[in-house]
N, C-alpha and C. Protein backbone atom coordinates (compact mmCIF):
# COMPACT_ATOMS: atom_id res chain seq x y z
N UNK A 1 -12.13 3.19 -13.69
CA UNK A 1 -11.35 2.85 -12.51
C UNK A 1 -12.29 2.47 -11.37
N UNK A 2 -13.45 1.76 -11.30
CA UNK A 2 -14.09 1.18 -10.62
C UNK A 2 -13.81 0.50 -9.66
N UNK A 3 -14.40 -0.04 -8.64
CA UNK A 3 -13.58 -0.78 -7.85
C UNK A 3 -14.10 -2.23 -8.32
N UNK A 4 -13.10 -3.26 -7.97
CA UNK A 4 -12.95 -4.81 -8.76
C UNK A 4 -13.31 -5.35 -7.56
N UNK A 5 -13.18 -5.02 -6.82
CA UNK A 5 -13.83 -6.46 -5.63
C UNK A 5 -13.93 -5.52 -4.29
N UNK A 6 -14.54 -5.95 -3.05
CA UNK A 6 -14.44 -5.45 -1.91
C UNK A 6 -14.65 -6.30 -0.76
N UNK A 7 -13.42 -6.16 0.34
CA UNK A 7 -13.17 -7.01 1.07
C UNK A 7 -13.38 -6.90 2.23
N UNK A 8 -14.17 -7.37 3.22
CA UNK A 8 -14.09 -6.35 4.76
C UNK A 8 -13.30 -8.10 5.66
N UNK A 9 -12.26 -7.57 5.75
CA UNK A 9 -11.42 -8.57 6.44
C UNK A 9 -11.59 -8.83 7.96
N UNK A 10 -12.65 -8.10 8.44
CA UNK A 10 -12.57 -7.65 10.05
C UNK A 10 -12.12 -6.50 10.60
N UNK A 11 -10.56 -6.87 10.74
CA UNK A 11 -9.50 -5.87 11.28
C UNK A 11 -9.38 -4.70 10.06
N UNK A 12 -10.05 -5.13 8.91
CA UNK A 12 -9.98 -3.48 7.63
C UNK A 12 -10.63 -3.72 6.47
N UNK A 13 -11.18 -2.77 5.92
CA UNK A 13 -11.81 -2.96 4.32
C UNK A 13 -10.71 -2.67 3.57
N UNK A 14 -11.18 -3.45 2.08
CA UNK A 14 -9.80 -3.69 1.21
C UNK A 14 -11.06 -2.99 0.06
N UNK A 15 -10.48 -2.15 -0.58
CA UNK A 15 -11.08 -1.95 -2.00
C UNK A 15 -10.12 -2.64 -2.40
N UNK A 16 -9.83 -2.98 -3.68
CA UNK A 16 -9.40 -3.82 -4.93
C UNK A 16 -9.65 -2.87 -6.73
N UNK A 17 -8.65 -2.36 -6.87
CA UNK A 17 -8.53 -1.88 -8.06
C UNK A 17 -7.65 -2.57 -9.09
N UNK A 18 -7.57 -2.01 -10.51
CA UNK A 18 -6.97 -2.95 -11.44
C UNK A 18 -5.62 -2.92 -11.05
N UNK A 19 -4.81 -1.61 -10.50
CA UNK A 19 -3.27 -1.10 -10.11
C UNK A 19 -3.00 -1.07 -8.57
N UNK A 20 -3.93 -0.77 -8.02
CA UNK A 20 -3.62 -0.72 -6.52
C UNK A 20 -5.11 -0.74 -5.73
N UNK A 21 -4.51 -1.36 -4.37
CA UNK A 21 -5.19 -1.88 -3.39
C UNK A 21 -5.47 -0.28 -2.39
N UNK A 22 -6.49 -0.32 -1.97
CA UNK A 22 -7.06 0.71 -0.70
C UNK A 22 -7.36 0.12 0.39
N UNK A 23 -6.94 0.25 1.71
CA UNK A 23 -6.92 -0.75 2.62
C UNK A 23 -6.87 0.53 3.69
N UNK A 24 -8.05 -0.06 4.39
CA UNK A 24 -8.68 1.37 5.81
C UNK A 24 -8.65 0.46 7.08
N UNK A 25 -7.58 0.61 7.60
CA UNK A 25 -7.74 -0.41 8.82
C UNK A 25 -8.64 0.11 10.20
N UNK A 26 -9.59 -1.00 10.81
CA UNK A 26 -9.91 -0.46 12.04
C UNK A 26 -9.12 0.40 12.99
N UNK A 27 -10.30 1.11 13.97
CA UNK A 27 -9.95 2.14 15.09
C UNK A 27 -8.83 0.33 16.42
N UNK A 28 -7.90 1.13 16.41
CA UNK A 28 -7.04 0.25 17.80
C UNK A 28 -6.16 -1.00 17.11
N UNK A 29 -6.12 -1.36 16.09
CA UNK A 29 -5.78 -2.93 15.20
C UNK A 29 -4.05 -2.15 15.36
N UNK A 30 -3.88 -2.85 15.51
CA UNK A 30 -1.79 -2.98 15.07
C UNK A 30 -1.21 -4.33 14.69
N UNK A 31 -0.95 -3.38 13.08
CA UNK A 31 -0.34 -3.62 12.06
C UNK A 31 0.93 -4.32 12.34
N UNK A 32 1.30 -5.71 12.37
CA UNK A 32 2.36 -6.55 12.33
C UNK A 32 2.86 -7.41 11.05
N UNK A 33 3.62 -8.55 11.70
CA UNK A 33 3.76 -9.55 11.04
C UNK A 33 2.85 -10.44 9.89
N UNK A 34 1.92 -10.57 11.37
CA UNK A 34 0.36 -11.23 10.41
C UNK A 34 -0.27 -10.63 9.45
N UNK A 35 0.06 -8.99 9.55
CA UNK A 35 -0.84 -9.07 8.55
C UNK A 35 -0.14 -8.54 7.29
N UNK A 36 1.22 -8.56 7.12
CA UNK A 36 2.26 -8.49 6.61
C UNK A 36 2.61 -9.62 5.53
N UNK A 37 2.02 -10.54 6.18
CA UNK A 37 2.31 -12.12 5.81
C UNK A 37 0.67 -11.94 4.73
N UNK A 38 -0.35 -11.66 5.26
CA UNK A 38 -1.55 -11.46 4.62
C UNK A 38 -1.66 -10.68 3.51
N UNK A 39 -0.70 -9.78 3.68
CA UNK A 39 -1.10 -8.86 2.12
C UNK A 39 -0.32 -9.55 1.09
N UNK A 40 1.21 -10.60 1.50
CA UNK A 40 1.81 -10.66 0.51
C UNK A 40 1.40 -12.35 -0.02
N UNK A 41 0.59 -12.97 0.73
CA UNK A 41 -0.18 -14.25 -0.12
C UNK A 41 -0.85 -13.58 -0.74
N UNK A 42 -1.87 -12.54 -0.19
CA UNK A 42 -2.97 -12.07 -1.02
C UNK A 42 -2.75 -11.27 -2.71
N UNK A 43 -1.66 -10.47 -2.90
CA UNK A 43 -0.69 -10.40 -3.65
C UNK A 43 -0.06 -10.74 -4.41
N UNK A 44 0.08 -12.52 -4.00
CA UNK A 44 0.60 -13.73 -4.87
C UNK A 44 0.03 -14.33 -5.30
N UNK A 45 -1.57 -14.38 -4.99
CA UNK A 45 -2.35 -15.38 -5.34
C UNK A 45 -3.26 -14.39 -6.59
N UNK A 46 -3.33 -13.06 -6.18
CA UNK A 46 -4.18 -12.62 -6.86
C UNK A 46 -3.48 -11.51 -8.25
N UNK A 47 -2.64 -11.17 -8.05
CA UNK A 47 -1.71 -10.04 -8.67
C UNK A 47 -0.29 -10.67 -8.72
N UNK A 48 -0.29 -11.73 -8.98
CA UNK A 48 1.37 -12.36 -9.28
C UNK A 48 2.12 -12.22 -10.41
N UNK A 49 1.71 -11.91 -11.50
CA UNK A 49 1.91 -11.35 -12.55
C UNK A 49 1.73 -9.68 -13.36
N UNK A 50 1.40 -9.23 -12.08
CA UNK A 50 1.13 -7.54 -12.36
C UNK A 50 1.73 -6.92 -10.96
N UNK A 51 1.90 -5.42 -11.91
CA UNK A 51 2.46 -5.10 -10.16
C UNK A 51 1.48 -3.88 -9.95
N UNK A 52 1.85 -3.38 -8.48
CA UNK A 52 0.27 -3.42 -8.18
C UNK A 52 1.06 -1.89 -6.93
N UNK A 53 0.15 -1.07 -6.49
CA UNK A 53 0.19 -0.25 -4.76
C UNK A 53 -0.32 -0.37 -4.38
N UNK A 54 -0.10 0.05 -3.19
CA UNK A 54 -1.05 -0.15 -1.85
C UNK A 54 -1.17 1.31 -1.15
N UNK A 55 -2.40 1.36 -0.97
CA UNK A 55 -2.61 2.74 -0.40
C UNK A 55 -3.51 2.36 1.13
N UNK A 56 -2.66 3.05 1.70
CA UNK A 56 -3.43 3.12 3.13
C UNK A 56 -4.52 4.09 3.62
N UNK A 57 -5.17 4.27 3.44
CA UNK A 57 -6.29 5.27 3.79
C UNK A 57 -6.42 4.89 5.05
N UNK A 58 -5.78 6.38 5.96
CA UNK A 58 -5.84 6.43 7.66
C UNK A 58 -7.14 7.28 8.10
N UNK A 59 -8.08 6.57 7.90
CA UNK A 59 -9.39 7.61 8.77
C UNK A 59 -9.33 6.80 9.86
N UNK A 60 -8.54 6.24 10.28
CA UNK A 60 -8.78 5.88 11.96
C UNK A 60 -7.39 5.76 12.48
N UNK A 61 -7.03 5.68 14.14
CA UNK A 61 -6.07 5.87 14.40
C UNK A 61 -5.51 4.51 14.67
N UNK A 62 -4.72 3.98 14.47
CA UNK A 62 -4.14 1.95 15.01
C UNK A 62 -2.67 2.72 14.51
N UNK A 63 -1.96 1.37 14.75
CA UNK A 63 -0.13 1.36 15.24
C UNK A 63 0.10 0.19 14.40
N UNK A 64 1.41 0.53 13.73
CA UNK A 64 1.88 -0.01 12.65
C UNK A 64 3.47 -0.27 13.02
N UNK A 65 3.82 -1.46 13.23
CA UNK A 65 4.96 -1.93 13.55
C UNK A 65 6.22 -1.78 12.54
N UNK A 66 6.53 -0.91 12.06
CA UNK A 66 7.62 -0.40 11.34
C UNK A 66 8.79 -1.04 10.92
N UNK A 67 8.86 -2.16 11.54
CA UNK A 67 10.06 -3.45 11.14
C UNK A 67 9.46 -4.10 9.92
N UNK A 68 8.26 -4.01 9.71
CA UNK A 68 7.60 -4.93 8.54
C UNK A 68 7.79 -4.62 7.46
N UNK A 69 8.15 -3.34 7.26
CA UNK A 69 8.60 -2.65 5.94
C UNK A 69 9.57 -3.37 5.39
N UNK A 70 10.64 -3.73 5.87
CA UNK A 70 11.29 -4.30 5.41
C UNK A 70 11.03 -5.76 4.64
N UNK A 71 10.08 -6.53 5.11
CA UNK A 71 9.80 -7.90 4.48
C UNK A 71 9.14 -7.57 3.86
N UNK A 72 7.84 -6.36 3.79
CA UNK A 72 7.07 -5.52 2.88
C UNK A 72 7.83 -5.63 1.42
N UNK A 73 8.68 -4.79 1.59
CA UNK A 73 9.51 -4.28 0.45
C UNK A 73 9.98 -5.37 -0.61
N UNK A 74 9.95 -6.72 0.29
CA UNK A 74 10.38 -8.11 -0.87
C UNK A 74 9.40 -8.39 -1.22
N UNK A 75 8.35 -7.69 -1.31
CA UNK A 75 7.17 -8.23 -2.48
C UNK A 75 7.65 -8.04 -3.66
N UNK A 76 7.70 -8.51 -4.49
CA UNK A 76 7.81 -8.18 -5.96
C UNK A 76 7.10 -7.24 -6.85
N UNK A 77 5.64 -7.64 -6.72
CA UNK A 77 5.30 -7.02 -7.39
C UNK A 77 4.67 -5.39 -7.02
N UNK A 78 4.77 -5.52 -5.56
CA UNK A 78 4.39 -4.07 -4.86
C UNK A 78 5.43 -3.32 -5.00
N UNK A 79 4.85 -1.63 -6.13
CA UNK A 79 5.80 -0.89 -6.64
C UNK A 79 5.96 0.29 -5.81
N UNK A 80 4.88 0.17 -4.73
CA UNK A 80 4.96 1.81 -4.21
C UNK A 80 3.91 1.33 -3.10
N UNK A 81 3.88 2.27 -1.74
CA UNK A 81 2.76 2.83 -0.96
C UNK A 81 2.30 3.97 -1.06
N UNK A 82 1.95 4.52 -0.31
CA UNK A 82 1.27 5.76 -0.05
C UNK A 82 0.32 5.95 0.81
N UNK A 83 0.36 6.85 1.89
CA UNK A 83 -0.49 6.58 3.29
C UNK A 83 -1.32 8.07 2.86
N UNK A 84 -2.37 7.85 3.19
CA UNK A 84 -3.55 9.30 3.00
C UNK A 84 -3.70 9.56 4.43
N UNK A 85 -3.89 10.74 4.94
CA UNK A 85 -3.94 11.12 6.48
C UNK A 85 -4.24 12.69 6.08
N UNK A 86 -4.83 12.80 7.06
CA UNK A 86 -5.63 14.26 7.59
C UNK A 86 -5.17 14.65 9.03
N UNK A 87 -4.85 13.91 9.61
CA UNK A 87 -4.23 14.13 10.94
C UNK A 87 -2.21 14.44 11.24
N UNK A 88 -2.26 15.48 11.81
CA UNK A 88 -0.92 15.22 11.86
C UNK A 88 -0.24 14.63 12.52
N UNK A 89 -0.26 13.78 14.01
CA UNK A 89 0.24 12.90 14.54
C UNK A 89 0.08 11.50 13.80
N UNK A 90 -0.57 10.97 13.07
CA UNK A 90 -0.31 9.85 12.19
C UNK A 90 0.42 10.55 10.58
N UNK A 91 0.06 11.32 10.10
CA UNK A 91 0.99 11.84 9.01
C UNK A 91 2.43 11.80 9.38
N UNK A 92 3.12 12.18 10.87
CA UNK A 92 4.11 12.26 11.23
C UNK A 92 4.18 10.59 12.16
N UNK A 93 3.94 9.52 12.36
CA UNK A 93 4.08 8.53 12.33
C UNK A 93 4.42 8.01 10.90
N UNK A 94 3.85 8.22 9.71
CA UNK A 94 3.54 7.83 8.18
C UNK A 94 5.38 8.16 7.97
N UNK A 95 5.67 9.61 8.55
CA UNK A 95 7.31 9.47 7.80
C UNK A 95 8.27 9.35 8.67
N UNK A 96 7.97 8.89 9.89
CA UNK A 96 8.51 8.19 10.79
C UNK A 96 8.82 6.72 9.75
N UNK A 97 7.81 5.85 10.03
CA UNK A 97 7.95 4.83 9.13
C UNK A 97 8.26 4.84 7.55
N UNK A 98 8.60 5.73 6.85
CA UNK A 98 8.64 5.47 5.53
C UNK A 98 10.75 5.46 5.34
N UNK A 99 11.28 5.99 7.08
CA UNK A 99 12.52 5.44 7.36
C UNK A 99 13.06 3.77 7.15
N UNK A 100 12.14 3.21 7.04
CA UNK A 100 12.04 1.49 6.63
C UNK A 100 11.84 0.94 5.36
N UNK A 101 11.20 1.85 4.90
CA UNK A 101 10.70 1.11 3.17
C UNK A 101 11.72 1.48 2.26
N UNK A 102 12.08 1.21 1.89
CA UNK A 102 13.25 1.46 0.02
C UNK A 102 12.82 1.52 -1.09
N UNK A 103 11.18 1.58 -1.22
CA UNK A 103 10.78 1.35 -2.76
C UNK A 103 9.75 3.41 -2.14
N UNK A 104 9.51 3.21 -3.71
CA UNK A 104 8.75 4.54 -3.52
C UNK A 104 7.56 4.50 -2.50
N UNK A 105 7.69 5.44 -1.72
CA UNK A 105 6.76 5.92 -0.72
C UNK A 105 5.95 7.23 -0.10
N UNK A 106 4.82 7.77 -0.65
CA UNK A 106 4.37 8.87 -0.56
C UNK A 106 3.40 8.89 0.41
N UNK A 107 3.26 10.17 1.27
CA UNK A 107 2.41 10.29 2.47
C UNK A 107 1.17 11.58 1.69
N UNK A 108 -0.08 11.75 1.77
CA UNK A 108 -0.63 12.55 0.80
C UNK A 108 -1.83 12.68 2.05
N UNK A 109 -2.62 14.18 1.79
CA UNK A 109 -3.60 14.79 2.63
C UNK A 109 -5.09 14.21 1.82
N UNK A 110 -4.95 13.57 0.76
CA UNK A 110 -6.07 13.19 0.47
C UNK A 110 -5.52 12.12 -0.92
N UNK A 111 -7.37 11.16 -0.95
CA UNK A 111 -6.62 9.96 -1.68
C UNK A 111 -6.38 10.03 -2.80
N UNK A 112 -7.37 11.16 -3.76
CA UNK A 112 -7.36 11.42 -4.97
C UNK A 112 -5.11 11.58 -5.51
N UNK A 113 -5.17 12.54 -4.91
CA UNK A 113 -3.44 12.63 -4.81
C UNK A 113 -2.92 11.48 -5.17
N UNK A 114 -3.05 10.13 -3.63
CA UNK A 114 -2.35 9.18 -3.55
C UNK A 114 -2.86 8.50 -4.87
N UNK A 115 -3.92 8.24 -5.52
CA UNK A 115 -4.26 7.11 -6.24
C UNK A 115 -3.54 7.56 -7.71
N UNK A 116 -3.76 8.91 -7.75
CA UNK A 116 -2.88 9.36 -8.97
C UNK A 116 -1.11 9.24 -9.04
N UNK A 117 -0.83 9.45 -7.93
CA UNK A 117 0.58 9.00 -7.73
C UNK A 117 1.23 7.51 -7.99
N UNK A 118 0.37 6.91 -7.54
CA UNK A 118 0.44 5.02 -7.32
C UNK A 118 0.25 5.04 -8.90
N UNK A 119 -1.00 5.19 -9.53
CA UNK A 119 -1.08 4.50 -10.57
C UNK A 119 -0.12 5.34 -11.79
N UNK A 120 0.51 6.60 -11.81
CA UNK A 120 1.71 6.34 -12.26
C UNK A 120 2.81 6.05 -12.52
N UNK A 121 2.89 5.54 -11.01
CA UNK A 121 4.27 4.85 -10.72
C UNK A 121 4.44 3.22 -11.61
N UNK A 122 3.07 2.59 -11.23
CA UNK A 122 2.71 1.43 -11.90
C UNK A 122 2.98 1.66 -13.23
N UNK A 123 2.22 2.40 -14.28
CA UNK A 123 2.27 2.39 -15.01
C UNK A 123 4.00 2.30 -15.80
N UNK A 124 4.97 3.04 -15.20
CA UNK A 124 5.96 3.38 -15.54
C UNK A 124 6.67 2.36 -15.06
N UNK A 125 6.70 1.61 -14.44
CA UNK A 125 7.56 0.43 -13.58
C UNK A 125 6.53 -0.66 -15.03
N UNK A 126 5.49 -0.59 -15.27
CA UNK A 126 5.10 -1.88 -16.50
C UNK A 126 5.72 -1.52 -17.45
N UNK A 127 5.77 -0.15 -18.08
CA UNK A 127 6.73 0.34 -18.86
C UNK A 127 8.40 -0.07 -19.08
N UNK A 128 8.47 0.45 -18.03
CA UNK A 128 10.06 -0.59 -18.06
C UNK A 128 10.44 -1.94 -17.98
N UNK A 129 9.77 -2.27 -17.20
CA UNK A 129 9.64 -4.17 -17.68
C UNK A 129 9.48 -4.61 -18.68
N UNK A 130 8.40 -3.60 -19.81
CA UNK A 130 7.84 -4.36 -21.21
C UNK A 130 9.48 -3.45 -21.41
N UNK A 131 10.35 -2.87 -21.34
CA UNK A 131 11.46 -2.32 -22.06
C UNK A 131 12.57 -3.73 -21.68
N UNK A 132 12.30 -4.39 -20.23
CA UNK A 132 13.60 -4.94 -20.18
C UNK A 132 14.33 -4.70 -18.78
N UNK A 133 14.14 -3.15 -18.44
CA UNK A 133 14.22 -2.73 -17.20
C UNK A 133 13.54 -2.46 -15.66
N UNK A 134 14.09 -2.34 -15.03
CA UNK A 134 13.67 -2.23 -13.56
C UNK A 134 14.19 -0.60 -13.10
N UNK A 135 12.60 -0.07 -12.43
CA UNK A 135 12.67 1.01 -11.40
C UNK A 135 13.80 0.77 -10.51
């Protein structure tokens, strides 16, 4: 489970795994539209045929516009989030916002947790597709 590529976008580093993405956004950056629009080309171009999580690893504090969840959620192939936090005023922002998302969404005190969570969700959502069905 190595990491497959690594991205420093500016505004956040992206690890790149075979099932899910790790994405640590800068101290002050808020999370909108743009970059909403950015994960889901990035997504399409690169993982359009697999489905994939996204894990947020919060070691810094920035603001996340909570309406985006919703256009979030029409990704296709994104089966799940999961926000990692150590802090409790962003842990309690994390399920503030997880009031917006409709697909599985877990908030976790560390990433080991989250990455094990994500990549069974994946696994079981490929599972049912190779069956025919949908999570």
């Amino acid at each position: 489970m190595g990491v497959i590529k690594y991205i420093d976008q500016g505004h956040a580093e992206v690890f790149i795994f075979d099932h899910f993405i790790i994405k640590q956004i800068r101290e002050g950056v808020v999370i909108d539209e743009e970059h909403k629009d950015e994960l889901a080309l990035y997504l399409a171009a690169n993982f359009k045929d697999k489905n994939i999580a996204y894990i947020s690893n919060r070691v810094t504090s920035y603001a996340v516009n909570p309406l985006i969840y919703k256009d979030v959620e029409k990704i296709p192939n994104l089966v799940a989030i999961a926000i990692v936090t150590h802090d409790k005023k962003m842990s309690d922002n994390a399920t503030y916002e997880k009031q917006f998302y409709n697909k599985p969404y877990g908030i976790f005190d560390n990433l080991v947790d989250a990455i094990a969570w994500v990549s069974d969700l994946v696994v079981k959502q490929d599972q049912n597709v190779a069956k025919g069905n949908t999570i």
